[in-house]
PDB file of N, CA and C in Angstrom:
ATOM      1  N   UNK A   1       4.185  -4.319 -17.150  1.00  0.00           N
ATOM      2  CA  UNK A   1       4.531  -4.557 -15.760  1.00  0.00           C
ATOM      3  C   UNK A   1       3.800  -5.811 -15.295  1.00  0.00           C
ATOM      4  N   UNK A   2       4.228  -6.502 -14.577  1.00  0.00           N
ATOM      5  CA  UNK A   2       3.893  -7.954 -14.318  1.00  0.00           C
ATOM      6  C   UNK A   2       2.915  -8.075 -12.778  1.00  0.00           C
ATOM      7  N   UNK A   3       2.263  -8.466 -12.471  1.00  0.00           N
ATOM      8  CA  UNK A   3       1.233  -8.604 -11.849  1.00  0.00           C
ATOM      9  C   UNK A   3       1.976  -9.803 -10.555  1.00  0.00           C
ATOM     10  N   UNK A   4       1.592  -9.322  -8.932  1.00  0.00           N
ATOM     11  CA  UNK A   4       2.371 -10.060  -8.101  1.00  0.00           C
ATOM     12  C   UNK A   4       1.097 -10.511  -7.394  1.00  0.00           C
ATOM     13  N   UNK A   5       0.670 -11.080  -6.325  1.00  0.00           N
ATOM     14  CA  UNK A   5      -0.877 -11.820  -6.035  1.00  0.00           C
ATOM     15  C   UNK A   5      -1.256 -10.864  -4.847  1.00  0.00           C
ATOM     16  N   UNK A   6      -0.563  -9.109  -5.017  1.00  0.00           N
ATOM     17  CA  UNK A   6      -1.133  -8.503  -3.981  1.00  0.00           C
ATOM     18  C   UNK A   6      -2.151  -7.593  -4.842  1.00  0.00           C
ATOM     19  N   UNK A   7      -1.648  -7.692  -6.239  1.00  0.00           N
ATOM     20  CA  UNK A   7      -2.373  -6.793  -6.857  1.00  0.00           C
ATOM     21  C   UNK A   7      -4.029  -6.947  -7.009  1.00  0.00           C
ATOM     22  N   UNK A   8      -4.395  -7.927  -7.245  1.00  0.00           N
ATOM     23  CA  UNK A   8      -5.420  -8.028  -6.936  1.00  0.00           C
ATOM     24  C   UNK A   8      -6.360  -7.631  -5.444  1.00  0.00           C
ATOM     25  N   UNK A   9      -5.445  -8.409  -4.572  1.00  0.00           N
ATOM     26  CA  UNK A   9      -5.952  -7.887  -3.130  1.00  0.00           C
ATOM     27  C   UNK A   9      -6.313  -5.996  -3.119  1.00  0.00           C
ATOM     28  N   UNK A  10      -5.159  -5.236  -3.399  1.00  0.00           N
ATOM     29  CA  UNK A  10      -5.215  -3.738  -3.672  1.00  0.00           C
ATOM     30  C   UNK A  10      -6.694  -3.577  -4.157  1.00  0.00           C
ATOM     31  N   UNK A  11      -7.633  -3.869  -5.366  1.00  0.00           N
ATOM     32  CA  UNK A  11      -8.031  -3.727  -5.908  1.00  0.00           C
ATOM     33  C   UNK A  11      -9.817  -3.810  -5.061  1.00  0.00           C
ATOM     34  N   UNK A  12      -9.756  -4.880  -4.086  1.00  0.00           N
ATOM     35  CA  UNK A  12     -11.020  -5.684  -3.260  1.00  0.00           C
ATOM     36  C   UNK A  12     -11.089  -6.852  -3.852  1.00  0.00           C
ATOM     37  N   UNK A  13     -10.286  -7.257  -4.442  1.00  0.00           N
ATOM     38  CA  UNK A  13     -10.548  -8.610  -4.793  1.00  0.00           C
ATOM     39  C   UNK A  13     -10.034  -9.928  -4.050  1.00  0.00           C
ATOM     40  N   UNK A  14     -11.067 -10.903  -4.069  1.00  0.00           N
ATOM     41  CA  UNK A  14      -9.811 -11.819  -3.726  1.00  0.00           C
ATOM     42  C   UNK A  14      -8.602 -12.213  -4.394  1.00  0.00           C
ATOM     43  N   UNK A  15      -7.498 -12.569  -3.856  1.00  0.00           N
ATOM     44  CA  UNK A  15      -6.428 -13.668  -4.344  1.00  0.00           C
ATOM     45  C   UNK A  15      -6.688 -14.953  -5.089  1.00  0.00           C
ATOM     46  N   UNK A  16      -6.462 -15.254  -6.404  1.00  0.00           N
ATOM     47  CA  UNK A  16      -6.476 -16.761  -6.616  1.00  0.00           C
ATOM     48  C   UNK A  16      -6.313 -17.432  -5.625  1.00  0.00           C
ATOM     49  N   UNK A  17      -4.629 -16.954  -5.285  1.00  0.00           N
ATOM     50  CA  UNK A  17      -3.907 -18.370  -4.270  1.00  0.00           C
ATOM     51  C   UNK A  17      -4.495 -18.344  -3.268  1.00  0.00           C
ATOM     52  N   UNK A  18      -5.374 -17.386  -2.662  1.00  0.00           N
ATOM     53  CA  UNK A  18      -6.131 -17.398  -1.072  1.00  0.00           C
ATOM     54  C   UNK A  18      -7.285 -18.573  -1.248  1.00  0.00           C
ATOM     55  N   UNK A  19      -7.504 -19.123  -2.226  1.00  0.00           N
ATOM     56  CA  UNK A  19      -8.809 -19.793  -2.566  1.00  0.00           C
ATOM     57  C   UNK A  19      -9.022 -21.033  -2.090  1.00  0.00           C
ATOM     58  N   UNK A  20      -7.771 -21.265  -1.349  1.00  0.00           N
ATOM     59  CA  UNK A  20      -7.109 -22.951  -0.592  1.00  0.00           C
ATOM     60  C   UNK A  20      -7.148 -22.660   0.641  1.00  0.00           C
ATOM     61  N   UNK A  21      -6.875 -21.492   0.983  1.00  0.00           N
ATOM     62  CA  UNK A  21      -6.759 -20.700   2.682  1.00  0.00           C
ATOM     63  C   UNK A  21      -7.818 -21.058   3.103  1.00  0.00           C
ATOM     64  N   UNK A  22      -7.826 -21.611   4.723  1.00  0.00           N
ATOM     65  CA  UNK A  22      -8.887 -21.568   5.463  1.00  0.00           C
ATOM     66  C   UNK A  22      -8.978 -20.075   5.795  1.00  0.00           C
ATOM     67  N   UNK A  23      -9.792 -19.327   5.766  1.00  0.00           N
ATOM     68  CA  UNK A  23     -10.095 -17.995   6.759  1.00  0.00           C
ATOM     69  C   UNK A  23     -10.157 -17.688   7.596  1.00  0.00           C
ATOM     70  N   UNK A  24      -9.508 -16.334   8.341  1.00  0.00           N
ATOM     71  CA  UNK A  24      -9.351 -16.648   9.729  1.00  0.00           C
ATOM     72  C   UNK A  24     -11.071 -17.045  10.055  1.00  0.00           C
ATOM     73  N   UNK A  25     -11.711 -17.263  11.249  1.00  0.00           N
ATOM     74  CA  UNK A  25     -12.528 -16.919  11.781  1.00  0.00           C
ATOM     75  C   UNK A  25     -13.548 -15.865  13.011  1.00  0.00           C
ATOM     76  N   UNK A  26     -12.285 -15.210  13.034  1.00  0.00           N
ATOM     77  CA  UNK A  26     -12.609 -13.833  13.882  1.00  0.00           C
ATOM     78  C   UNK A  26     -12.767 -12.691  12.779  1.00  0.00           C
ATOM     79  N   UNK A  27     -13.344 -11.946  12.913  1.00  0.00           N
ATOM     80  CA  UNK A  27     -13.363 -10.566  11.867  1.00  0.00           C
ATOM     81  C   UNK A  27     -12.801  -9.673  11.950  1.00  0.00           C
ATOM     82  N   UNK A  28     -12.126  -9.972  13.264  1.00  0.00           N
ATOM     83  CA  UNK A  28     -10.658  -8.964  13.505  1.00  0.00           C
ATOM     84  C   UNK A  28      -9.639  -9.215  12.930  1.00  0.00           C
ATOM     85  N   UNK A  29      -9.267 -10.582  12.207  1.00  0.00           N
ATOM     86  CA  UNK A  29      -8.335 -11.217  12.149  1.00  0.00           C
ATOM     87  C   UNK A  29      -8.071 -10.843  10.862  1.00  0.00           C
ATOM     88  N   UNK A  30      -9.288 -10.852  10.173  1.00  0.00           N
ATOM     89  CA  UNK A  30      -9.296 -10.619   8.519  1.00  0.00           C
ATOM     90  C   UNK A  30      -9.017  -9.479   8.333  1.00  0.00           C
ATOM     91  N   UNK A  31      -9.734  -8.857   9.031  1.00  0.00           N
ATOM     92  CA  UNK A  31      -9.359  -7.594   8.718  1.00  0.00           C
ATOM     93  C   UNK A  31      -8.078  -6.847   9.012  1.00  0.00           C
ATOM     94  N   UNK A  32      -7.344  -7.378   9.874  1.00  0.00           N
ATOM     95  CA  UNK A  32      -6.032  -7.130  10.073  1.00  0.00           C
ATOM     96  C   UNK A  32      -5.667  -7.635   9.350  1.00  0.00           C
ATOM     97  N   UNK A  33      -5.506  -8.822   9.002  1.00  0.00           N
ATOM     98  CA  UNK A  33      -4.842  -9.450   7.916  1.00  0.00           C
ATOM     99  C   UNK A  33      -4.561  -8.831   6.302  1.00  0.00           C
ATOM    100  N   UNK A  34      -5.983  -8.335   6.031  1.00  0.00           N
ATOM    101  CA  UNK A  34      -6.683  -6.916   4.848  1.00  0.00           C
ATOM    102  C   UNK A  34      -5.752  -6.114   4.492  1.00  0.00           C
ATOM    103  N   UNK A  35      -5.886  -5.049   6.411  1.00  0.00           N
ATOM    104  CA  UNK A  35      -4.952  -4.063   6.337  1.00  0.00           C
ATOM    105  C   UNK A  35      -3.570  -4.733   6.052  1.00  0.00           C
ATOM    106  N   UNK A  36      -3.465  -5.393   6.925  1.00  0.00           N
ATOM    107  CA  UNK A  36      -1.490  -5.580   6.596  1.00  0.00           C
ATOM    108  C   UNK A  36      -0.954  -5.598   5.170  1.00  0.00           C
ATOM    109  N   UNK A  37      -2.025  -6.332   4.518  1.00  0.00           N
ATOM    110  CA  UNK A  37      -1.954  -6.428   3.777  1.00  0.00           C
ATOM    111  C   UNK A  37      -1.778  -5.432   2.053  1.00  0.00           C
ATOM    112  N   UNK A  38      -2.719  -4.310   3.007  1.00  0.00           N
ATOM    113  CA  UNK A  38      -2.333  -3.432   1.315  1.00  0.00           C
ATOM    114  C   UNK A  38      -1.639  -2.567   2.033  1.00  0.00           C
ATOM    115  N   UNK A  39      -0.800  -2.483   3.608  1.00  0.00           N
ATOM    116  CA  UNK A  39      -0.142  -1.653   4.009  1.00  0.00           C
ATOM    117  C   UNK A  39       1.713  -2.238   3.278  1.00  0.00           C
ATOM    118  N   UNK A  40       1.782  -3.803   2.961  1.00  0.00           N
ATOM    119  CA  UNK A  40       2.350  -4.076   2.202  1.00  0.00           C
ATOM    120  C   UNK A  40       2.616  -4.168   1.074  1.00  0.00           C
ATOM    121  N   UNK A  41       1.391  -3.957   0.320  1.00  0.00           N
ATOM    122  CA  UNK A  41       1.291  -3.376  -1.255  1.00  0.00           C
ATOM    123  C   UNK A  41       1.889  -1.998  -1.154  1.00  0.00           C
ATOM    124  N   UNK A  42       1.146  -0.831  -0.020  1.00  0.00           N
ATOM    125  CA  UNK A  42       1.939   0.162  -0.496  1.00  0.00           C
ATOM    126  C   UNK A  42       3.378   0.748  -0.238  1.00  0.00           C
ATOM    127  N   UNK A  43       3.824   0.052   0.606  1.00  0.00           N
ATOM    128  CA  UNK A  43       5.509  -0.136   0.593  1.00  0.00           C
ATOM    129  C   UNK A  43       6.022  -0.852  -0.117  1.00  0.00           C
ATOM    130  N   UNK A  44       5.698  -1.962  -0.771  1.00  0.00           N
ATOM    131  CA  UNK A  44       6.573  -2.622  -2.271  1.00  0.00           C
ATOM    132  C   UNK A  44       6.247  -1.676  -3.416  1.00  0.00           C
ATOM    133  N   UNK A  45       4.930  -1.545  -3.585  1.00  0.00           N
ATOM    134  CA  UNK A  45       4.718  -0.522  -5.186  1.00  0.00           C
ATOM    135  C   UNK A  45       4.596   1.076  -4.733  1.00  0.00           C
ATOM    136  N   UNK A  46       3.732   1.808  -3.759  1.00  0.00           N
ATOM    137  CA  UNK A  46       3.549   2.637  -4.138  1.00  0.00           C
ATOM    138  C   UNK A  46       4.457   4.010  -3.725  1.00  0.00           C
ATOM    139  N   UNK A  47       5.371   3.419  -2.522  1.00  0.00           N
ATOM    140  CA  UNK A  47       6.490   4.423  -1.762  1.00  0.00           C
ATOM    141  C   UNK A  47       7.685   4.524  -3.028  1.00  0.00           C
ATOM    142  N   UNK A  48       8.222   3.223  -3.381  1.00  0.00           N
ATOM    143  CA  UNK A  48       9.246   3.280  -4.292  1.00  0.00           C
ATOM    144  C   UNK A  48       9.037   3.686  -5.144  1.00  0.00           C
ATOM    145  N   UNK A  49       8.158   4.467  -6.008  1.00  0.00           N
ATOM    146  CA  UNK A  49       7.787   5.022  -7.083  1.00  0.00           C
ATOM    147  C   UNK A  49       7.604   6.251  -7.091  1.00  0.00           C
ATOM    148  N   UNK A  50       7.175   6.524  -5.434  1.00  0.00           N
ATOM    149  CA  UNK A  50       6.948   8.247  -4.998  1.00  0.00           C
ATOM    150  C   UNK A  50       8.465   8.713  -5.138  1.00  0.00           C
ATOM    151  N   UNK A  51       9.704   7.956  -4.660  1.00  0.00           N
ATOM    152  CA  UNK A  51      11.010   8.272  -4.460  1.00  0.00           C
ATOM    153  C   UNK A  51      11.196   9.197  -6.285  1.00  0.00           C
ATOM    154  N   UNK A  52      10.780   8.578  -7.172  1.00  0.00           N
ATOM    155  CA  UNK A  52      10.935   9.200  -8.442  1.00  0.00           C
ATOM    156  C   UNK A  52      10.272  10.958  -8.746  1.00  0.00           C
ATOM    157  N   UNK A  53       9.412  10.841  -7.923  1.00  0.00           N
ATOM    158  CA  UNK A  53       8.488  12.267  -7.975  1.00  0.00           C
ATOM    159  C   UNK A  53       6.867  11.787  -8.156  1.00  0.00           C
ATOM    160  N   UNK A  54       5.934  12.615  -7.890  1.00  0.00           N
ATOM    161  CA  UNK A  54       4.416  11.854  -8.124  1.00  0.00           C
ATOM    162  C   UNK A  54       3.372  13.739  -8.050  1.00  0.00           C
ATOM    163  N   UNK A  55       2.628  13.334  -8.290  1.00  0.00           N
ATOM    164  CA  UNK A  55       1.630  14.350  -8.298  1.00  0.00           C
ATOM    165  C   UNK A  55       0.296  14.237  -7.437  1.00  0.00           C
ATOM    166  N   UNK A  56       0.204  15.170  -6.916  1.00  0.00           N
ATOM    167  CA  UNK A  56      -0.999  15.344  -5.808  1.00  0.00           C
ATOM    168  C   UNK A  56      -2.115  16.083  -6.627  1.00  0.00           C
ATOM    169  N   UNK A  57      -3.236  15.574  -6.421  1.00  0.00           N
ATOM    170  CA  UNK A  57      -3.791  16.406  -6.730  1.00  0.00           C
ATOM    171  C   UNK A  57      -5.424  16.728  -5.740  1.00  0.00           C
ATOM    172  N   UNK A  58      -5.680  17.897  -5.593  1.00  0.00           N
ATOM    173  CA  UNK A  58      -6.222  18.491  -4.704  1.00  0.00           C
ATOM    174  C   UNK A  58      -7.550  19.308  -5.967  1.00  0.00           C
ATOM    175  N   UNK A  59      -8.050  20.095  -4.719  1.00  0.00           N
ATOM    176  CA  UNK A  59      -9.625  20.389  -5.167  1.00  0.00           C
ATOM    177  C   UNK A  59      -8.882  21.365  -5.984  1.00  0.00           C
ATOM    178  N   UNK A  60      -7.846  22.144  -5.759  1.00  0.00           N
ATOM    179  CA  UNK A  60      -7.471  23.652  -7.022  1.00  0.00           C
ATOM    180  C   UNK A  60      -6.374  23.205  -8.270  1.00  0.00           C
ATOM    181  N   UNK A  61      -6.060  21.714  -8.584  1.00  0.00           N
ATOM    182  CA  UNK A  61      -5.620  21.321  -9.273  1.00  0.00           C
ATOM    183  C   UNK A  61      -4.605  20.303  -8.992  1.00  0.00           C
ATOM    184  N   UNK A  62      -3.553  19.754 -10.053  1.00  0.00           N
ATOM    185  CA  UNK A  62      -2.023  18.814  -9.852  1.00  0.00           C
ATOM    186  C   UNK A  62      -1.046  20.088  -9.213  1.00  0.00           C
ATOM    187  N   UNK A  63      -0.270  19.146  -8.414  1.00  0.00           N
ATOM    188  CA  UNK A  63       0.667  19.822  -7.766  1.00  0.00           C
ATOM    189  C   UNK A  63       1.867  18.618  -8.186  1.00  0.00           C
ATOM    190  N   UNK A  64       3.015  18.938  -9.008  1.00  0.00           N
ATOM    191  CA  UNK A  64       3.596  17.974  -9.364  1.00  0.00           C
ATOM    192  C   UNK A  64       5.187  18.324  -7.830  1.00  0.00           C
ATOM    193  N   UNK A  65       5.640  17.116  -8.076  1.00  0.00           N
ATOM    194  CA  UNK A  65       6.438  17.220  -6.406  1.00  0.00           C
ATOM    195  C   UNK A  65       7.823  16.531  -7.190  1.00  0.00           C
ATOM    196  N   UNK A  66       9.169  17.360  -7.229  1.00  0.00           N
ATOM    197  CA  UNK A  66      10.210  16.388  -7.817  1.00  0.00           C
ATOM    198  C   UNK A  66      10.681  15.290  -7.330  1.00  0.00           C
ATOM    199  N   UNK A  67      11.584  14.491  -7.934  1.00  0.00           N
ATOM    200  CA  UNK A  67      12.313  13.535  -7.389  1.00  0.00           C
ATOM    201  C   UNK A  67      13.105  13.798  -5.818  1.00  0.00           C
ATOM    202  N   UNK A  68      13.195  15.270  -5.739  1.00  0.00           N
ATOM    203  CA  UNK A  68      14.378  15.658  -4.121  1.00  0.00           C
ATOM    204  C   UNK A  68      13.411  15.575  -3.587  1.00  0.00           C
ATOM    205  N   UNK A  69      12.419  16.244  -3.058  1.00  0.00           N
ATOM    206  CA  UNK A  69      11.520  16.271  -2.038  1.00  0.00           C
ATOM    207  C   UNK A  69      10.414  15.079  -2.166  1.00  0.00           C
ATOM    208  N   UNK A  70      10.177  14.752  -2.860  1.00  0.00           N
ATOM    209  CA  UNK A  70       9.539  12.894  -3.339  1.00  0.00           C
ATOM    210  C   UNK A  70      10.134  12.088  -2.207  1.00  0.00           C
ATOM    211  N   UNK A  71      11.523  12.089  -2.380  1.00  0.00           N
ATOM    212  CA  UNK A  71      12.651  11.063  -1.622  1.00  0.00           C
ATOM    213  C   UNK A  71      12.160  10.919  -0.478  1.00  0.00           C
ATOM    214  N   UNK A  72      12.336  12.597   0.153  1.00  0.00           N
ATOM    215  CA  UNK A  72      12.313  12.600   1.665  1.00  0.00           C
ATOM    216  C   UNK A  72      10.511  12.455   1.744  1.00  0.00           C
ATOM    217  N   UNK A  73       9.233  12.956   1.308  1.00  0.00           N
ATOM    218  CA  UNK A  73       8.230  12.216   1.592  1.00  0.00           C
ATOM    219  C   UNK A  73       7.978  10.717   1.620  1.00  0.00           C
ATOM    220  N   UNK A  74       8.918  10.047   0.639  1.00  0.00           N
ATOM    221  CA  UNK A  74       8.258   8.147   0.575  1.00  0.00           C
ATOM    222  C   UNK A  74       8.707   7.829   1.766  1.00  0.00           C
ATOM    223  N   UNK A  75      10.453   8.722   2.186  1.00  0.00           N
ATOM    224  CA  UNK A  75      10.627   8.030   3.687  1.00  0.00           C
ATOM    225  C   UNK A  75       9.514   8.299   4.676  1.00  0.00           C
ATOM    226  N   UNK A  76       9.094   9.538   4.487  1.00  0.00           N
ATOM    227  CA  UNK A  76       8.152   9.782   5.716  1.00  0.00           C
ATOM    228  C   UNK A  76       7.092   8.617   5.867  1.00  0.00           C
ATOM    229  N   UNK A  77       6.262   8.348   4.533  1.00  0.00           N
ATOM    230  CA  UNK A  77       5.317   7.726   4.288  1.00  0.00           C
ATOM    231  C   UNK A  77       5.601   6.267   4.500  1.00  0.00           C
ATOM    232  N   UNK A  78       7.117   5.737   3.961  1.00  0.00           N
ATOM    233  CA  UNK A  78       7.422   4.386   4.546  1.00  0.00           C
ATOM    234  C   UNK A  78       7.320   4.087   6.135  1.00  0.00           C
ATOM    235  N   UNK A  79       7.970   5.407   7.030  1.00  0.00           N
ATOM    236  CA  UNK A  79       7.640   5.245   8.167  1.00  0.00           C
ATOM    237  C   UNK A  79       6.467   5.348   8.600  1.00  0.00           C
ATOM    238  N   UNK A  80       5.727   6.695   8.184  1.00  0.00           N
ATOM    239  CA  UNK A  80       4.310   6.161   8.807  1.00  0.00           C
ATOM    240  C   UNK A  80       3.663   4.962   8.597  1.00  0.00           C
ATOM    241  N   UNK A  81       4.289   3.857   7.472  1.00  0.00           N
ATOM    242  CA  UNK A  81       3.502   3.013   7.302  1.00  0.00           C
ATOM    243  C   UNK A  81       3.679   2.216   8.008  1.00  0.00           C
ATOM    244  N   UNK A  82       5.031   1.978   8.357  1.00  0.00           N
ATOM    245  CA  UNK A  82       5.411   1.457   9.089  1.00  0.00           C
ATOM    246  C   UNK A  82       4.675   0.752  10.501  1.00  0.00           C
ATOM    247  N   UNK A  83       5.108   2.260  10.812  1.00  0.00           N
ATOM    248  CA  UNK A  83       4.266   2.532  12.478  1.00  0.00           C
ATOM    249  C   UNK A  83       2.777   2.053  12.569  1.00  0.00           C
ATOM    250  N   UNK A  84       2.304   1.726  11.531  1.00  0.00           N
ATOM    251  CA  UNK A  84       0.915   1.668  11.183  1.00  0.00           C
ATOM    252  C   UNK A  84       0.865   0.024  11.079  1.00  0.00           C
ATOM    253  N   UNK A  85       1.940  -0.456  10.441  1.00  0.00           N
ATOM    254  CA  UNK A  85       2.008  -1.843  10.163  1.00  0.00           C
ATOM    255  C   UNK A  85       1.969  -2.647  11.829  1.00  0.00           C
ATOM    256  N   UNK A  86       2.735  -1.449  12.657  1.00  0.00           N
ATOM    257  CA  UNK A  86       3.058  -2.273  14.027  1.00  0.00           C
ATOM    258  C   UNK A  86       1.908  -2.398  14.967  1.00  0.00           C
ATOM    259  N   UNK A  87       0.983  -1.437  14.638  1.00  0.00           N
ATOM    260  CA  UNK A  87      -0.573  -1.117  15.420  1.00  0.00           C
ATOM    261  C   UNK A  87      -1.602  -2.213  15.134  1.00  0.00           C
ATOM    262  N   UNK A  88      -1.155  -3.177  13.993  1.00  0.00           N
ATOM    263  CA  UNK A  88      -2.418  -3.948  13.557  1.00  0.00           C
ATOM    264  C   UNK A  88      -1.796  -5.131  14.350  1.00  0.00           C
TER     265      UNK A  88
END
């Protein structure tokens, strides 16, 4: 699987390509910027992948979740992210 320049960000890292960016200079700014940012990582990689099925796992073990009810959680989760994307 091929590597896109958010993956790193996901991770705490910087970006290569950010390395030319001036920074914001408010610390609100970055940090919004942060969030938006892996709130967009997890709607490109990690919602579209839940649509397939994914596994939770909790303090009493994996709870595996199929592809039908997967579907309707990534929507939920796309929207909450959504809504979340609009707050920053």
């Amino acid at each position: 699987m091929s590597q896109d320049m958010f993956d790193p960000r996901a991770k705490g890292k910087a970006c290569p390509t950010s390395a030319s960016m001036v920074p914001a200079t408010v610390p609100q700014a970055q940090t919004a910027c942060h969030e938006a940012q892996l709130i967009g990582y997890a709607l490109s990689h990690h919602v579209p992948e839940m649509r397939r099925g994914f596994e939770i796992l909790t303090i009493h073990g994996r709870w595996h979740v199929d592809a039908e009810p997967a579907a309707r959680m990534a929507e939920l989760m796309r929207q909450h992210l959504m809504q979340q994307l609009e707050t920053i």
